[in-house]
N, C-alpha and C. Protein backbone atom coordinates (compact mmCIF):
# COMPACT_ATOMS: atom_id res chain seq x y z
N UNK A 1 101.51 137.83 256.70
CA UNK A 1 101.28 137.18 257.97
C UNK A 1 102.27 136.04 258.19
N UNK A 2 102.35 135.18 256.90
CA UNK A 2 103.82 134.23 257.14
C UNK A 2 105.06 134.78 257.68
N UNK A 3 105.40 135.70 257.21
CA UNK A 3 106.48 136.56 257.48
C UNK A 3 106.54 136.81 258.56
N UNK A 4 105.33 137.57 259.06
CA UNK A 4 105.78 137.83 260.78
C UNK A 4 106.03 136.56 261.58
N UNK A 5 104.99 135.74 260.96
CA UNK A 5 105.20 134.30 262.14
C UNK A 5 106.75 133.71 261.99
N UNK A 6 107.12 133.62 260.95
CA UNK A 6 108.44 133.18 260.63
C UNK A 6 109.02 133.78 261.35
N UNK A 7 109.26 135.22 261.45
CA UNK A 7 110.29 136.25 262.12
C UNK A 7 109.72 135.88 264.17
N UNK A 8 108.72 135.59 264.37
CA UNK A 8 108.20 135.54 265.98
C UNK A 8 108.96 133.75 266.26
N UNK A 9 108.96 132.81 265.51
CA UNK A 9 109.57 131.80 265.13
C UNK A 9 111.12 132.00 265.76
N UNK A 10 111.86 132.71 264.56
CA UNK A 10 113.18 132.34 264.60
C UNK A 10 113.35 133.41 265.65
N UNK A 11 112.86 134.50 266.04
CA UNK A 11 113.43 135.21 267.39
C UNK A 11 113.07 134.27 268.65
N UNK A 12 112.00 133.47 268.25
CA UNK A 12 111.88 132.63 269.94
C UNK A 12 112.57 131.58 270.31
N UNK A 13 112.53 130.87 268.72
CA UNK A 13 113.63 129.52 268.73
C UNK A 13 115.29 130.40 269.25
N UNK A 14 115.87 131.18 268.70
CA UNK A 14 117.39 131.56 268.50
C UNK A 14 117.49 132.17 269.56
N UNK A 15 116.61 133.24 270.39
CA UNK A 15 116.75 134.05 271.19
C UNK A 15 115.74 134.03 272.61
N UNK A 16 115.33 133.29 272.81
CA UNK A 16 114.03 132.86 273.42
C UNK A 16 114.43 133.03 274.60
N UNK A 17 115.76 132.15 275.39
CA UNK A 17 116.01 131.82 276.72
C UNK A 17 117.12 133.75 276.80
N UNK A 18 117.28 134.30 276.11
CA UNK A 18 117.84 135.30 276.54
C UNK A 18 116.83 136.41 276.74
N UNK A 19 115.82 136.26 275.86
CA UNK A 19 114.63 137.43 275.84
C UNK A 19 113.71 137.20 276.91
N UNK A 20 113.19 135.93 276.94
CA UNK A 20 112.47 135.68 278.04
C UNK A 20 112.96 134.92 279.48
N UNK A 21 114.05 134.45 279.30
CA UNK A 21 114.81 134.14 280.89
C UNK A 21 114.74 132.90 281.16
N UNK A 22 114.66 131.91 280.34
CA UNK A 22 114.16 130.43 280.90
C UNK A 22 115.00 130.05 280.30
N UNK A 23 115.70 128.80 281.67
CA UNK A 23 116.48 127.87 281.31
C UNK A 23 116.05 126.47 280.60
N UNK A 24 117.03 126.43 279.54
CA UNK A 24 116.57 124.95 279.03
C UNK A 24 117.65 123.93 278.56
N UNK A 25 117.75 123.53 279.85
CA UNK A 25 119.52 122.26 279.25
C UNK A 25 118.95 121.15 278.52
N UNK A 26 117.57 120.99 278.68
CA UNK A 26 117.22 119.72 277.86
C UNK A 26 117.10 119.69 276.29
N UNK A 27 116.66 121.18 275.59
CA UNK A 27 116.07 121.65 275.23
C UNK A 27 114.51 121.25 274.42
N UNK A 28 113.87 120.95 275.69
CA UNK A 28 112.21 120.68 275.24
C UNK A 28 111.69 121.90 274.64
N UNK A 29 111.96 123.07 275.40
CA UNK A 29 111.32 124.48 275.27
C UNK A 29 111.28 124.42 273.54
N UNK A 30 112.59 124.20 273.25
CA UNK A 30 112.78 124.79 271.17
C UNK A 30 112.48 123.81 270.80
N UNK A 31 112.50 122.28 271.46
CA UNK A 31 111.52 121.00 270.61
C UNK A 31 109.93 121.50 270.64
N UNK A 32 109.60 122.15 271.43
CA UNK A 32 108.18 122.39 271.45
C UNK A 32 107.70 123.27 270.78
N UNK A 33 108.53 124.79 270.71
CA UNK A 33 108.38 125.12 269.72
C UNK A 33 108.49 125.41 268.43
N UNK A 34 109.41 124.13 267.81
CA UNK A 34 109.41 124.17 266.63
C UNK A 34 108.50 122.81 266.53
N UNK A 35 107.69 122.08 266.89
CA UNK A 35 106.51 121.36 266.86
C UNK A 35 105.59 121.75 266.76
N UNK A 36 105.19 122.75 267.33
CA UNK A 36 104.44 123.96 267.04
C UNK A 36 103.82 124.89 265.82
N UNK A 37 105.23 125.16 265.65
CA UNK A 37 105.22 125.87 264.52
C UNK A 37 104.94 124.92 262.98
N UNK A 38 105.74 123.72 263.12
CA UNK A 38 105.41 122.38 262.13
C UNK A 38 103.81 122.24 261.89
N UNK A 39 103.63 122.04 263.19
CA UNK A 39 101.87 121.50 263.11
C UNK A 39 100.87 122.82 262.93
N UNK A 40 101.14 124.05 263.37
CA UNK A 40 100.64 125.61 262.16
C UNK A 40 100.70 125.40 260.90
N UNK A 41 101.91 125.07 260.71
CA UNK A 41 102.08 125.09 258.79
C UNK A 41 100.99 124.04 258.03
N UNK A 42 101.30 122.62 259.13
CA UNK A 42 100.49 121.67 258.43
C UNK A 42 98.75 122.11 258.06
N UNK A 43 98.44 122.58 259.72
CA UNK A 43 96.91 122.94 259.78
C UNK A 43 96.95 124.12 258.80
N UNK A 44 97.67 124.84 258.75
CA UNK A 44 97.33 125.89 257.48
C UNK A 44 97.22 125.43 255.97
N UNK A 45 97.87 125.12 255.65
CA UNK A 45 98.05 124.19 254.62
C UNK A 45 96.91 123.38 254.50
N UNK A 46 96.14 122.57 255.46
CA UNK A 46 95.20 122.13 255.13
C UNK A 46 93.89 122.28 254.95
N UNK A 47 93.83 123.84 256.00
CA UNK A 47 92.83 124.16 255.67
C UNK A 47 92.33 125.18 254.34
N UNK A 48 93.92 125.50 254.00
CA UNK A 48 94.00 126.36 252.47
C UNK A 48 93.69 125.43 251.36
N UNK A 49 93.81 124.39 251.52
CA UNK A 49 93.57 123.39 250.25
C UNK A 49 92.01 122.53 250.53
């Protein structure tokens, strides 16, 4: 299950604005979702321990 999320991760971060069509000159879109993905790991992590 890590694996896929990792792989849904780096195709959205790297490829995101070409796959899905949205412009982002600021880039909030890949700050958000790699904040995202940070605060998954954490909550997973915490709730595994």
């Amino acid at each position: 299950m890590a694996g896929l999320a990792l792989a849904m991760f780096i195709g959205l971060f790297g490829f995101g604005h070409e796959l899905l069509g949205w412009s982002d000159p600021g880039g909030r879109i890949q700050l958000a979702l790699f904040m995202s993905f940070i605060f998954g790991i954490i909550s997973g992590y915490r709730t595994r321990s």
